[in-house]
PDB file of N, CA and C in Angstrom:
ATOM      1  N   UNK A   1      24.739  18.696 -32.143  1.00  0.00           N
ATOM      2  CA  UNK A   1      25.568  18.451 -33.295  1.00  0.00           C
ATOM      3  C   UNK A   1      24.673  17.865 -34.387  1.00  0.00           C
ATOM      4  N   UNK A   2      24.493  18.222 -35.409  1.00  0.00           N
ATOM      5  CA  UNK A   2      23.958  18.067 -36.532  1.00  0.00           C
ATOM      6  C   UNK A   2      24.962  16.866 -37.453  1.00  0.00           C
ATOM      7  N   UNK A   3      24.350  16.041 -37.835  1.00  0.00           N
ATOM      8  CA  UNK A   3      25.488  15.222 -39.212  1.00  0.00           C
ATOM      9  C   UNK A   3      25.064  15.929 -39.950  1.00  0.00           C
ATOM     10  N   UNK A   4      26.218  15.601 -41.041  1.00  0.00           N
ATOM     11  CA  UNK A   4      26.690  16.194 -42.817  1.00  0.00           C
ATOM     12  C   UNK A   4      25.013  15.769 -43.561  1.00  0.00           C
ATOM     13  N   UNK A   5      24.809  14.490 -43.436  1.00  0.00           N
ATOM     14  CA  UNK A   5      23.652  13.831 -44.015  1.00  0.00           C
ATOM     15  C   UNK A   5      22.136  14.057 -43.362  1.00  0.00           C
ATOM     16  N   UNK A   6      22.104  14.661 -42.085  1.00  0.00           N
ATOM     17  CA  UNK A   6      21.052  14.490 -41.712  1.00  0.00           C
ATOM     18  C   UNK A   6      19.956  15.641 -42.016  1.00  0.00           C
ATOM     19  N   UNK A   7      18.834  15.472 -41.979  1.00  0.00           N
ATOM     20  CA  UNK A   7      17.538  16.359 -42.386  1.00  0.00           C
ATOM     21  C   UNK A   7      17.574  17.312 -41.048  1.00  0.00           C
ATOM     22  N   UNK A   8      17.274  18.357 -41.931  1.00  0.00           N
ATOM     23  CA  UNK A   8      17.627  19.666 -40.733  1.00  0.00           C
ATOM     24  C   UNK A   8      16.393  19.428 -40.026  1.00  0.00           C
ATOM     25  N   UNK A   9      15.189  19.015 -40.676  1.00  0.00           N
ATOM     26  CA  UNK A   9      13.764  19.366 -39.754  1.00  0.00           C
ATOM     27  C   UNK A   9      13.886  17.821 -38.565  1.00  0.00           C
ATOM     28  N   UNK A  10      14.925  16.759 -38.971  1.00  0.00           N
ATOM     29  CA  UNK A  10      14.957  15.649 -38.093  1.00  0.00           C
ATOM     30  C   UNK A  10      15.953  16.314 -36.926  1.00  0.00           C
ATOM     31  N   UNK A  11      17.207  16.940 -37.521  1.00  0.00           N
ATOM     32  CA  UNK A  11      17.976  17.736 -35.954  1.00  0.00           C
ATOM     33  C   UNK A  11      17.066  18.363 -35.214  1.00  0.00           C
ATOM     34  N   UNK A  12      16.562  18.923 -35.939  1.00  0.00           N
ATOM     35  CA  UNK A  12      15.524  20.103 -34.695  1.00  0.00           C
ATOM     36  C   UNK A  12      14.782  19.664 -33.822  1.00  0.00           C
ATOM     37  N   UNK A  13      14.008  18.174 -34.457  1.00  0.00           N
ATOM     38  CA  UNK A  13      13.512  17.687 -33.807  1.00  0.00           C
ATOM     39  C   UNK A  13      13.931  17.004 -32.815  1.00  0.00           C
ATOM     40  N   UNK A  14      14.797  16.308 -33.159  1.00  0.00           N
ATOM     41  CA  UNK A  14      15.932  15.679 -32.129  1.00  0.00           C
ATOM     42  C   UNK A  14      16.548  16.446 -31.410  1.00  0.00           C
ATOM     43  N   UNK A  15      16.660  17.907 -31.377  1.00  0.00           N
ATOM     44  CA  UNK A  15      17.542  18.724 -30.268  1.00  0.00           C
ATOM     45  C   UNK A  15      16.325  19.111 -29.613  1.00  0.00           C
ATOM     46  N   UNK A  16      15.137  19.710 -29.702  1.00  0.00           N
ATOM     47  CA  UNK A  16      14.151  20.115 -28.869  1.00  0.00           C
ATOM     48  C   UNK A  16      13.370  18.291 -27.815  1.00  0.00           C
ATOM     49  N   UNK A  17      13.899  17.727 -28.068  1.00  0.00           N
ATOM     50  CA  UNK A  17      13.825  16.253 -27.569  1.00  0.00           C
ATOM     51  C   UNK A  17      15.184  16.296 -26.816  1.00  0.00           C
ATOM     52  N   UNK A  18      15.774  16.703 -27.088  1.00  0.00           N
ATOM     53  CA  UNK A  18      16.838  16.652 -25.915  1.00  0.00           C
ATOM     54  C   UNK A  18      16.927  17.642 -24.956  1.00  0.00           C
ATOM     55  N   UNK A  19      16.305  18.445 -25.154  1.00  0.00           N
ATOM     56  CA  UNK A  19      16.587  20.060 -24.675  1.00  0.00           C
ATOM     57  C   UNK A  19      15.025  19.899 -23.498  1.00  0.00           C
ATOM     58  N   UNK A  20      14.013  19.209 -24.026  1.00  0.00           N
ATOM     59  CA  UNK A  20      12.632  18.727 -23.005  1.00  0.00           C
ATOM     60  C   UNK A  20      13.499  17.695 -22.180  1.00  0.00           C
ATOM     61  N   UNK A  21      13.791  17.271 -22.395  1.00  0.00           N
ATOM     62  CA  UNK A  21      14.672  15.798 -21.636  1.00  0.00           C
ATOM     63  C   UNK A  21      15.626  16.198 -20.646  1.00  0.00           C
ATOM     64  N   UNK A  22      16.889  17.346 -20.766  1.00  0.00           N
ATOM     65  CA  UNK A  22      17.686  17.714 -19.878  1.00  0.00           C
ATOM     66  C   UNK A  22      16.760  19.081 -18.730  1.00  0.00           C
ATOM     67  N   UNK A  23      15.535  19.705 -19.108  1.00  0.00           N
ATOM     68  CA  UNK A  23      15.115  20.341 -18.781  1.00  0.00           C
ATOM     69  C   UNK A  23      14.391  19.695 -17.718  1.00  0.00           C
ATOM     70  N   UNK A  24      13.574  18.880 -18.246  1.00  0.00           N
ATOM     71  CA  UNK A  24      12.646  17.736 -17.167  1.00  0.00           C
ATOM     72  C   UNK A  24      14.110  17.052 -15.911  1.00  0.00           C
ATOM     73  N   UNK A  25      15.305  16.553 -16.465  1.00  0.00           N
ATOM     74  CA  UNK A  25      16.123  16.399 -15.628  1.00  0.00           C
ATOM     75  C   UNK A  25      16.673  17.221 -14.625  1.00  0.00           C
ATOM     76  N   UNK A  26      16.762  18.336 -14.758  1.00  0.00           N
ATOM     77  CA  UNK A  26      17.124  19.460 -13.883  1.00  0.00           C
ATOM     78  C   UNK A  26      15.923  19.593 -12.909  1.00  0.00           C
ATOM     79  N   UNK A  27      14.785  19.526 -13.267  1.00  0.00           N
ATOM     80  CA  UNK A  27      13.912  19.714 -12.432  1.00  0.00           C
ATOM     81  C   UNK A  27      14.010  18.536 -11.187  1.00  0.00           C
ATOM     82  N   UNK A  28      14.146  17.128 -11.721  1.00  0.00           N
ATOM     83  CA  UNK A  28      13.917  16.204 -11.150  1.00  0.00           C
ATOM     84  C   UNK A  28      15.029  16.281  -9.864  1.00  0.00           C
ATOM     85  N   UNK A  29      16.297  16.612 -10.704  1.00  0.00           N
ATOM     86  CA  UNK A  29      17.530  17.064  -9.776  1.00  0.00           C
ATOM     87  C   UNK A  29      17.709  18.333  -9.040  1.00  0.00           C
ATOM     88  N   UNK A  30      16.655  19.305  -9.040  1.00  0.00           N
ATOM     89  CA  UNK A  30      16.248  20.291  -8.160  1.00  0.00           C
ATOM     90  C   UNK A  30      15.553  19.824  -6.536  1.00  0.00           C
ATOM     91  N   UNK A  31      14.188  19.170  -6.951  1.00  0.00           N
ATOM     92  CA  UNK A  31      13.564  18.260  -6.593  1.00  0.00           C
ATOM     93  C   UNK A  31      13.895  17.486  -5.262  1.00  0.00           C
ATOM     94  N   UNK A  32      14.847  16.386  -6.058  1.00  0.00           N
ATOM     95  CA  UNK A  32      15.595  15.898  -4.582  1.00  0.00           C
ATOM     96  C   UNK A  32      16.894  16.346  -4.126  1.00  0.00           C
ATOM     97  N   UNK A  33      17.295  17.570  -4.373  1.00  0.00           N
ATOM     98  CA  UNK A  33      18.114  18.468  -3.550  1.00  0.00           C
ATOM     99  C   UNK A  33      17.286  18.532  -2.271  1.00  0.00           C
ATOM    100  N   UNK A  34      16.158  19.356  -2.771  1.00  0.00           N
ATOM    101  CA  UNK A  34      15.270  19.978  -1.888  1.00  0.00           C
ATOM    102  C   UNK A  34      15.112  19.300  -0.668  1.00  0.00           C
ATOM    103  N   UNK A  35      14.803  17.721  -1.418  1.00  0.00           N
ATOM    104  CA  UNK A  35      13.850  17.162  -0.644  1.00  0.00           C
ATOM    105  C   UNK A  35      15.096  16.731   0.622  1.00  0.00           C
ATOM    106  N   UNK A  36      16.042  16.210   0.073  1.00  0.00           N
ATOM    107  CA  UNK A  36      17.057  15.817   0.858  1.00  0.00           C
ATOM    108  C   UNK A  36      17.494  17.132   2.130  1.00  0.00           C
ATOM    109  N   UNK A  37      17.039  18.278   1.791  1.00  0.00           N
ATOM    110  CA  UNK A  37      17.744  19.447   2.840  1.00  0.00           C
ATOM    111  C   UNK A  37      16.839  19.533   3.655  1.00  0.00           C
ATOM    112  N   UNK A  38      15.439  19.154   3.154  1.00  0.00           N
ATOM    113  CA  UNK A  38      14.386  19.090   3.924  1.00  0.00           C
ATOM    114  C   UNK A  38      14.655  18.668   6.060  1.00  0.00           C
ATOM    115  N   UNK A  39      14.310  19.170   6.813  1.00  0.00           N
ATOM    116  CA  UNK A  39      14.547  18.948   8.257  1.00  0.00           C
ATOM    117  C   UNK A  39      13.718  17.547   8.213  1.00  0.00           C
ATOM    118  N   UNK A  40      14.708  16.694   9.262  1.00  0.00           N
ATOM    119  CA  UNK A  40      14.016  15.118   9.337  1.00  0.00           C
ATOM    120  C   UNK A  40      12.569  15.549  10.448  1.00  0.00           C
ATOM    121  N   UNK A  41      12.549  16.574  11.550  1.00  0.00           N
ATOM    122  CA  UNK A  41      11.461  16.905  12.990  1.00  0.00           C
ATOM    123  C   UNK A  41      10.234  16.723  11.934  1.00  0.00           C
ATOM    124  N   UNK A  42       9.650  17.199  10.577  1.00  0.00           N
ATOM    125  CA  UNK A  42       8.763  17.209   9.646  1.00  0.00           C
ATOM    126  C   UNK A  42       8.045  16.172   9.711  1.00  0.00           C
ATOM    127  N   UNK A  43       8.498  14.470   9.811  1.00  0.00           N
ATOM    128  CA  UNK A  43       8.323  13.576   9.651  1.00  0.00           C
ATOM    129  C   UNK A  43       8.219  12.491  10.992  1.00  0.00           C
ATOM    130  N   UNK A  44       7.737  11.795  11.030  1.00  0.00           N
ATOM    131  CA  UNK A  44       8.011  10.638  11.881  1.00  0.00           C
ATOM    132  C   UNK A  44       8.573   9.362  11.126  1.00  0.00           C
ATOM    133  N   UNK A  45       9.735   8.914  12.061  1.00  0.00           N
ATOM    134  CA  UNK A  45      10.749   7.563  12.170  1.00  0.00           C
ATOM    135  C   UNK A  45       9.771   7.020  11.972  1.00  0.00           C
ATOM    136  N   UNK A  46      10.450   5.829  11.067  1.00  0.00           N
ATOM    137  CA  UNK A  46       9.884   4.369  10.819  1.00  0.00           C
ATOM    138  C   UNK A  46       9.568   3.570  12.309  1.00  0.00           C
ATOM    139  N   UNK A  47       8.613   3.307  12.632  1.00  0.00           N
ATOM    140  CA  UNK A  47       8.948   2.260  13.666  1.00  0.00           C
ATOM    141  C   UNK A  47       9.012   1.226  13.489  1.00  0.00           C
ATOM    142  N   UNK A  48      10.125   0.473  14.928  1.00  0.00           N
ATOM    143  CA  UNK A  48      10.808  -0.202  15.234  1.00  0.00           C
ATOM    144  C   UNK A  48       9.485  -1.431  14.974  1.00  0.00           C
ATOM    145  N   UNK A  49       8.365  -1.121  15.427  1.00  0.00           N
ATOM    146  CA  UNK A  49       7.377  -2.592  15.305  1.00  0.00           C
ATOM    147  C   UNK A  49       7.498  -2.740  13.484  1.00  0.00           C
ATOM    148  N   UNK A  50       7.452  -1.637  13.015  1.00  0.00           N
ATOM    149  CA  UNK A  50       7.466  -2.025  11.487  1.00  0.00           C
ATOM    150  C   UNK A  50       8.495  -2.708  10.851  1.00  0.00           C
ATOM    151  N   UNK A  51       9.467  -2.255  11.498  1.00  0.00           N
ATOM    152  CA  UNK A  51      10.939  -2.954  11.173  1.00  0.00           C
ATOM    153  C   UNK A  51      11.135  -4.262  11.666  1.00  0.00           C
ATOM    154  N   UNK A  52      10.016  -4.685  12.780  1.00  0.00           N
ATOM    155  CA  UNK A  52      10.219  -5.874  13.422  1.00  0.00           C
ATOM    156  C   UNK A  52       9.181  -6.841  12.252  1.00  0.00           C
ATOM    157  N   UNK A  53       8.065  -6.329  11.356  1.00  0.00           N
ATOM    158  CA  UNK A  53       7.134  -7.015  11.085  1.00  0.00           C
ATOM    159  C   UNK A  53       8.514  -7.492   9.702  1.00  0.00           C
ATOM    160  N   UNK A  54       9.132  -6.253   9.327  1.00  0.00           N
ATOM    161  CA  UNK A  54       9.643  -6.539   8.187  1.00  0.00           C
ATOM    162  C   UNK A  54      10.488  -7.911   8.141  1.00  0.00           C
ATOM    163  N   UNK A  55      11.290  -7.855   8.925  1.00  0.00           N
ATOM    164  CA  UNK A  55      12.179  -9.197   9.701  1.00  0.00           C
ATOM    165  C   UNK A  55      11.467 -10.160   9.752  1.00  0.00           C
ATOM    166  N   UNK A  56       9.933 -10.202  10.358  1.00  0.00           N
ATOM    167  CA  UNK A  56       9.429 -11.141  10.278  1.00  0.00           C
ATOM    168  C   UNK A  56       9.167 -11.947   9.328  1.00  0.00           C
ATOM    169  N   UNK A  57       8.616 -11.287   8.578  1.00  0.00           N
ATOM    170  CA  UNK A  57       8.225 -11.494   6.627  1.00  0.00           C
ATOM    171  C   UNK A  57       9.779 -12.114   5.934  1.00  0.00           C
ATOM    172  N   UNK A  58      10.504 -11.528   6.307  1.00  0.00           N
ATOM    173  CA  UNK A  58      11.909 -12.229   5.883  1.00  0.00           C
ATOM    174  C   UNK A  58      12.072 -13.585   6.118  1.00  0.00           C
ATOM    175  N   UNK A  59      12.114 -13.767   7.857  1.00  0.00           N
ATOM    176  CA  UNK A  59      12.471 -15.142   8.467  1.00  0.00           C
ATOM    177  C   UNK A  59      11.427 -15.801   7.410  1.00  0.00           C
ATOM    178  N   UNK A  60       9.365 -15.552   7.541  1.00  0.00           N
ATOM    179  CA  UNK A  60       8.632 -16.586   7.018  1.00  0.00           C
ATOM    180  C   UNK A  60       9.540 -16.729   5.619  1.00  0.00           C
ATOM    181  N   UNK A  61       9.962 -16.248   5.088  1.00  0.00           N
ATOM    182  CA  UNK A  61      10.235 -16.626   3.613  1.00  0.00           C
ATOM    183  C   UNK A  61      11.322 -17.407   3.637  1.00  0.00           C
ATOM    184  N   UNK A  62      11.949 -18.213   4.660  1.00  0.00           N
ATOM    185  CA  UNK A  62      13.123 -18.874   4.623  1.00  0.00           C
ATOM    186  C   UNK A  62      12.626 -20.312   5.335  1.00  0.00           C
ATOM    187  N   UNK A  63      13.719 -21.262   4.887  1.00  0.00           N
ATOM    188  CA  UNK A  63      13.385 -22.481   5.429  1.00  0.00           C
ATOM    189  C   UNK A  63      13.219 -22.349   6.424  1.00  0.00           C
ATOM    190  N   UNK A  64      12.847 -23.699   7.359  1.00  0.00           N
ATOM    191  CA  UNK A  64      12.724 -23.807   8.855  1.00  0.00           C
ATOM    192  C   UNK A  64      14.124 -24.233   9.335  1.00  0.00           C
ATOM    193  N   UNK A  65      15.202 -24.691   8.403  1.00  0.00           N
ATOM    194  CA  UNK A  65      16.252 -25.123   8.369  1.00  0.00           C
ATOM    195  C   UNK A  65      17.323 -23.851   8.905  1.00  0.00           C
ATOM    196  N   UNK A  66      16.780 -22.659   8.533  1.00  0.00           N
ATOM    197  CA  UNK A  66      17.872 -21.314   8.637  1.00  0.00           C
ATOM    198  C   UNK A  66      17.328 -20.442   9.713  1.00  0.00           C
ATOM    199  N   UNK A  67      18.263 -20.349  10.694  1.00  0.00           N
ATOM    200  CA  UNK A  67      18.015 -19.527  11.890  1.00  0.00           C
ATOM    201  C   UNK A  67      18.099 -18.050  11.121  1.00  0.00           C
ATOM    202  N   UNK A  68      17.738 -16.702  12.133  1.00  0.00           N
ATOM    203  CA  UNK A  68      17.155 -15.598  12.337  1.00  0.00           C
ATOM    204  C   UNK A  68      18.885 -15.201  12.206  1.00  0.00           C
ATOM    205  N   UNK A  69      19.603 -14.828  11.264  1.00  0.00           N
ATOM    206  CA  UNK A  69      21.116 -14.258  11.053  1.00  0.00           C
ATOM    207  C   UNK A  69      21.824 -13.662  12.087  1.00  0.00           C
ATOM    208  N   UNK A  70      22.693 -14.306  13.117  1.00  0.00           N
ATOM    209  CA  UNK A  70      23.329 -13.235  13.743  1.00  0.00           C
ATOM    210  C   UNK A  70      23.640 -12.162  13.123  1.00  0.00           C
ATOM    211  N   UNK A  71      24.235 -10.501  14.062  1.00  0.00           N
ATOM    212  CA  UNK A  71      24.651  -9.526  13.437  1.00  0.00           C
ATOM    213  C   UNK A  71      25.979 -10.138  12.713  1.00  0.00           C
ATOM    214  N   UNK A  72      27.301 -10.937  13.117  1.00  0.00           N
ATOM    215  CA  UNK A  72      28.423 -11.154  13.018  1.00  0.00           C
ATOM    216  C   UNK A  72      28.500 -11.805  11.971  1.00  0.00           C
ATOM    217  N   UNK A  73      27.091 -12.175  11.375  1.00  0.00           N
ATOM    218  CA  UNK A  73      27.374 -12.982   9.935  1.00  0.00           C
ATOM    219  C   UNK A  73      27.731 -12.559   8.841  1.00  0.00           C
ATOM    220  N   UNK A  74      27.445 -12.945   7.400  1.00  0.00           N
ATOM    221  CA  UNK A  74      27.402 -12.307   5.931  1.00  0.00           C
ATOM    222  C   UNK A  74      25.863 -11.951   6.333  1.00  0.00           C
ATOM    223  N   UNK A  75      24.730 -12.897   6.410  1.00  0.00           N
ATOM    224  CA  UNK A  75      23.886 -12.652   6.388  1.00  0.00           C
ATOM    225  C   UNK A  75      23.035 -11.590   7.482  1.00  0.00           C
ATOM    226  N   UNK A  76      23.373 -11.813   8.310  1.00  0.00           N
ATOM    227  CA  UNK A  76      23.826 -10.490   9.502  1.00  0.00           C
ATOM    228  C   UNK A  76      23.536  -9.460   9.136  1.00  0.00           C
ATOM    229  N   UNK A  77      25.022  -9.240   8.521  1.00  0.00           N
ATOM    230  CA  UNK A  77      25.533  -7.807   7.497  1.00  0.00           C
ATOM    231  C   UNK A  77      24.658  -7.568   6.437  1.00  0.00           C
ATOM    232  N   UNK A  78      24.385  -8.137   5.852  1.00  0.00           N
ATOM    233  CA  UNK A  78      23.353  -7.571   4.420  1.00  0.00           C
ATOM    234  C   UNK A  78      21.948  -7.820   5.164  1.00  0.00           C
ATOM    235  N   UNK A  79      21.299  -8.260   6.293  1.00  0.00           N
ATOM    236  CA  UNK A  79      20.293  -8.138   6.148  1.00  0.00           C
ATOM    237  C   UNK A  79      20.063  -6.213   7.416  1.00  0.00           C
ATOM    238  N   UNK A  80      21.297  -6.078   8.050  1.00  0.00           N
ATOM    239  CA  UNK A  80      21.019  -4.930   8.504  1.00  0.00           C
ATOM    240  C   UNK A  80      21.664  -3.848   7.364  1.00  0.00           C
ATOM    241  N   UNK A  81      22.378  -4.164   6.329  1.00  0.00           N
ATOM    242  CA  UNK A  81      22.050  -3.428   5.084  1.00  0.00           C
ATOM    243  C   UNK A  81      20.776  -2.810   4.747  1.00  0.00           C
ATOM    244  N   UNK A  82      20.078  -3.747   4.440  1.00  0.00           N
ATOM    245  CA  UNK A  82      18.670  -3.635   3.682  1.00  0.00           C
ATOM    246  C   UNK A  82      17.946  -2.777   4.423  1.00  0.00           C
ATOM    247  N   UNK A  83      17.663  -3.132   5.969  1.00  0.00           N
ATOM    248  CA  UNK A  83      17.442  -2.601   6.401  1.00  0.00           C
ATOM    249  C   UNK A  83      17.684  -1.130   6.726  1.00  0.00           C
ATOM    250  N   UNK A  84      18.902  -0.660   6.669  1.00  0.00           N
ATOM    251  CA  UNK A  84      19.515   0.668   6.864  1.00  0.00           C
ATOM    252  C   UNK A  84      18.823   1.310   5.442  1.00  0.00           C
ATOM    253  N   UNK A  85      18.513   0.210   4.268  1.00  0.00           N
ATOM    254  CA  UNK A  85      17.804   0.863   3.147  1.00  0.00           C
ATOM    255  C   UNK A  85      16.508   1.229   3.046  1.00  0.00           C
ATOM    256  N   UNK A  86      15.593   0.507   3.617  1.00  0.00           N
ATOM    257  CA  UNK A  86      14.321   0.736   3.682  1.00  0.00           C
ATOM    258  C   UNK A  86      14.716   1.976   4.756  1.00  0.00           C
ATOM    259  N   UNK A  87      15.132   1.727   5.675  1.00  0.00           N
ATOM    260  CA  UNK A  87      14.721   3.299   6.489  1.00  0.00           C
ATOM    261  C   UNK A  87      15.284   4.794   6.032  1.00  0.00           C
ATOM    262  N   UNK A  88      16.342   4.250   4.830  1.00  0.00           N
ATOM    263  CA  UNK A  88      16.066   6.036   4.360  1.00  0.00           C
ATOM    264  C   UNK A  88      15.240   5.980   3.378  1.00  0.00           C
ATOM    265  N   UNK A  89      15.032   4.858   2.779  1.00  0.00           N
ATOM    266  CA  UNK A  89      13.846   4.812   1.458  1.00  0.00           C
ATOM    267  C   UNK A  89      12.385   5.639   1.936  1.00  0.00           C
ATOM    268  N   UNK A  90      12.088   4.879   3.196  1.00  0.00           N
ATOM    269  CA  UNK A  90      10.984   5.384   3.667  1.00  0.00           C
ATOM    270  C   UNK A  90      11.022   6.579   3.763  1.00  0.00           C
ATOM    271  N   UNK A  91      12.537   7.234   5.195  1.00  0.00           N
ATOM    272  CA  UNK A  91      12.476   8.573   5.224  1.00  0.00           C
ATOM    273  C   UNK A  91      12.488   9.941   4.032  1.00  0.00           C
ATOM    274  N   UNK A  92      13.235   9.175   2.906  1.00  0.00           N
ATOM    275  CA  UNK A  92      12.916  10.104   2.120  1.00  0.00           C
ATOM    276  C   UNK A  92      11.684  10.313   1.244  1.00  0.00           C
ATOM    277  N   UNK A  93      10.934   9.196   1.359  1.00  0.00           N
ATOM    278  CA  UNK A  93       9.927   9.225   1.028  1.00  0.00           C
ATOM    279  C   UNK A  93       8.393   9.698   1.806  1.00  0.00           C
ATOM    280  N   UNK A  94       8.534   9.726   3.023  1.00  0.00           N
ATOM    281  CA  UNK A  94       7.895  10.662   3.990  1.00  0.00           C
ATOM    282  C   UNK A  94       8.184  12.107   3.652  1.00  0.00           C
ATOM    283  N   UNK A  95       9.983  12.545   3.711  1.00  0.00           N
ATOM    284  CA  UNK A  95       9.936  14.008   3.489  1.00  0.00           C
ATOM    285  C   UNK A  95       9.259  14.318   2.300  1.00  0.00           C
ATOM    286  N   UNK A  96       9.479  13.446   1.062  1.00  0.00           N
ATOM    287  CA  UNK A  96       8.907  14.370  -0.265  1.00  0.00           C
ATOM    288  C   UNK A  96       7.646  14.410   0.148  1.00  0.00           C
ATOM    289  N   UNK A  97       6.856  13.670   0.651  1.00  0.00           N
ATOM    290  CA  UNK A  97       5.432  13.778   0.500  1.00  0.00           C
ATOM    291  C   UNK A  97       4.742  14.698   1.416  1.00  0.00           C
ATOM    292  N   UNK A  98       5.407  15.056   2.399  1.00  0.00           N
ATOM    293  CA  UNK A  98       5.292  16.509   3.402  1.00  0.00           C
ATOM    294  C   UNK A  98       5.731  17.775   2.274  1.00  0.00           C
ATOM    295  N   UNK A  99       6.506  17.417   1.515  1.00  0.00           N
ATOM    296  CA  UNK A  99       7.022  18.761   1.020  1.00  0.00           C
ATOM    297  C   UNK A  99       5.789  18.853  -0.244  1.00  0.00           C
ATOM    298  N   UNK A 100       5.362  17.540  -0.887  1.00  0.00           N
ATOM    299  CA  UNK A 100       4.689  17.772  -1.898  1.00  0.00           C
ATOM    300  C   UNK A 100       3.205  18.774  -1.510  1.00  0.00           C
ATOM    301  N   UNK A 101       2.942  18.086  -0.526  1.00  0.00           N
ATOM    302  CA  UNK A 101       1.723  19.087   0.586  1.00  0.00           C
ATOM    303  C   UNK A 101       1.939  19.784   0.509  1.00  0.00           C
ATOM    304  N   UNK A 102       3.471  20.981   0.841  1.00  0.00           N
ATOM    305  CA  UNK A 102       3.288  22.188   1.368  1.00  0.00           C
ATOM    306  C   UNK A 102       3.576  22.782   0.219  1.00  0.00           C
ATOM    307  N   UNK A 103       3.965  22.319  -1.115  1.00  0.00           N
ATOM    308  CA  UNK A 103       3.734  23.154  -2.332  1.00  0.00           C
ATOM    309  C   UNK A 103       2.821  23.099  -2.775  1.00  0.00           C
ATOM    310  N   UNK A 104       2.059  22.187  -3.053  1.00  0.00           N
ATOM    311  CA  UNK A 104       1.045  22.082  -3.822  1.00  0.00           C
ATOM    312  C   UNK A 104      -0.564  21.440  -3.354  1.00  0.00           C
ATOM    313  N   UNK A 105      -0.322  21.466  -2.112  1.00  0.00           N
ATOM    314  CA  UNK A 105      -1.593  20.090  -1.354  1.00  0.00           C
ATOM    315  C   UNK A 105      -2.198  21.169  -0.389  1.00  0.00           C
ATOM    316  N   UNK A 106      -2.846  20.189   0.370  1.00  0.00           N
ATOM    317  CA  UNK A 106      -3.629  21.064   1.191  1.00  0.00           C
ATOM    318  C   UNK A 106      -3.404  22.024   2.294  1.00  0.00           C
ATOM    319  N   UNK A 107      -1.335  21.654   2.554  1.00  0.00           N
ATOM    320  CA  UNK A 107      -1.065  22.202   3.375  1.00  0.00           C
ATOM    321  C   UNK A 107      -0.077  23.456   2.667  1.00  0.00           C
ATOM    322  N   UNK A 108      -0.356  23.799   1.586  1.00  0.00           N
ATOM    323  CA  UNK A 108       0.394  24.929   0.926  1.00  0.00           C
ATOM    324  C   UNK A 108       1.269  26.317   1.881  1.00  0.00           C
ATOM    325  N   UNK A 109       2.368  25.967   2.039  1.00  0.00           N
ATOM    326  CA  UNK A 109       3.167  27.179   2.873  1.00  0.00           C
ATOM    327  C   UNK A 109       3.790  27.736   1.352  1.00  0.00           C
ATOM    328  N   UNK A 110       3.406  29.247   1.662  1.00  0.00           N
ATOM    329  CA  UNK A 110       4.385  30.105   0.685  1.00  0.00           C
ATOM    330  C   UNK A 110       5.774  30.482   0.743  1.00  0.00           C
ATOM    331  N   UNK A 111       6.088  30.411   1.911  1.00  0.00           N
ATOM    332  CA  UNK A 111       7.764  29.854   2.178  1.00  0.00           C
ATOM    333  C   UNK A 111       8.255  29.175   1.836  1.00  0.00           C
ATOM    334  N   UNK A 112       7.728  27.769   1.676  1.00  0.00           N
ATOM    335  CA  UNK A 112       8.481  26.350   1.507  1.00  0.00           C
ATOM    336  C   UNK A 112       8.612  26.778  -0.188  1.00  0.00           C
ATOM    337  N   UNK A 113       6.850  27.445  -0.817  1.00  0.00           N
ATOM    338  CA  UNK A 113       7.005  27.666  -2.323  1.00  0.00           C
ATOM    339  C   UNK A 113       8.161  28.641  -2.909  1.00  0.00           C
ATOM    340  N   UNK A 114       8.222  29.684  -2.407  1.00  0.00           N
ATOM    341  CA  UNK A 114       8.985  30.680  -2.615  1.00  0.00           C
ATOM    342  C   UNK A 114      10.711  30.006  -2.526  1.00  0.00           C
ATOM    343  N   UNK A 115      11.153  29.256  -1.694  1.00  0.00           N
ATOM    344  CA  UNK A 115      12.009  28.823  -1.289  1.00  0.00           C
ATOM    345  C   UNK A 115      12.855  27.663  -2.519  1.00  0.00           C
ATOM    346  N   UNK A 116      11.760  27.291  -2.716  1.00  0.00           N
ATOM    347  CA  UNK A 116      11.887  25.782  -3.731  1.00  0.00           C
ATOM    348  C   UNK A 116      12.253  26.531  -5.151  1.00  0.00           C
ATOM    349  N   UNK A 117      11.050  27.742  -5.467  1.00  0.00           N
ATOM    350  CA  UNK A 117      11.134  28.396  -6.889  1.00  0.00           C
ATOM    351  C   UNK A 117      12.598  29.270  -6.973  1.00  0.00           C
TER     352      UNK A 117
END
């Protein structure tokens, strides 16, 4: 949409700035379609020792005053939240980076490319 007042060479500019902007967005939202349909066998689970170090790093950061949260607590509950977050954070962040390989890295499959394009 153009205003009554505005400089035609400033719309243009401003619509090809929007038009790079929703374009770059589609991609991004292509992207993690993909990545999300991606098969989890690709990747290896977070382990459980990592998840244990993470907990650990938690407790050090708390007084000596505050025990290790039962599950049945508030604190319980949001800290196996977080947790349930880091492990898809990670997992999805393992799949993109398998997938980024097989488009473009050293492990280039023309399937995965063909598939994605």
């Amino acid at each position: 949409m153009q205003f009554n007042q505005e400089d035609v060479s400033k719309f243009k500019q401003r619509r090809e700035v929007a038009e790079k902007a929703r374009f770059e967005a589609k991609q991004i939202m292509r992207l993690d379609f993909f990545v999300d349909k991606q098969p989890h066998d690709a990747i290896r689970v977070i382990r459980k020792e990592s998840i244990r170090k993470i907990h650990e790093s938690i407790v050090d950061g708390l007084p000596a005053s505050v025990p290790f949260p039962d599950q049945d607590t508030k604190l319980g509950r949001l800290l196996r939240i977080l947790t349930a977050d880091i492990i898809q954070f990670y997992t999805r962040t393992m799949k993109r980076t398998v997938l980024l390989s097989k488009l473009s890295g050293p492990y280039k499959d023309t399937d995965i490319i063909d598939r994605y394009q």
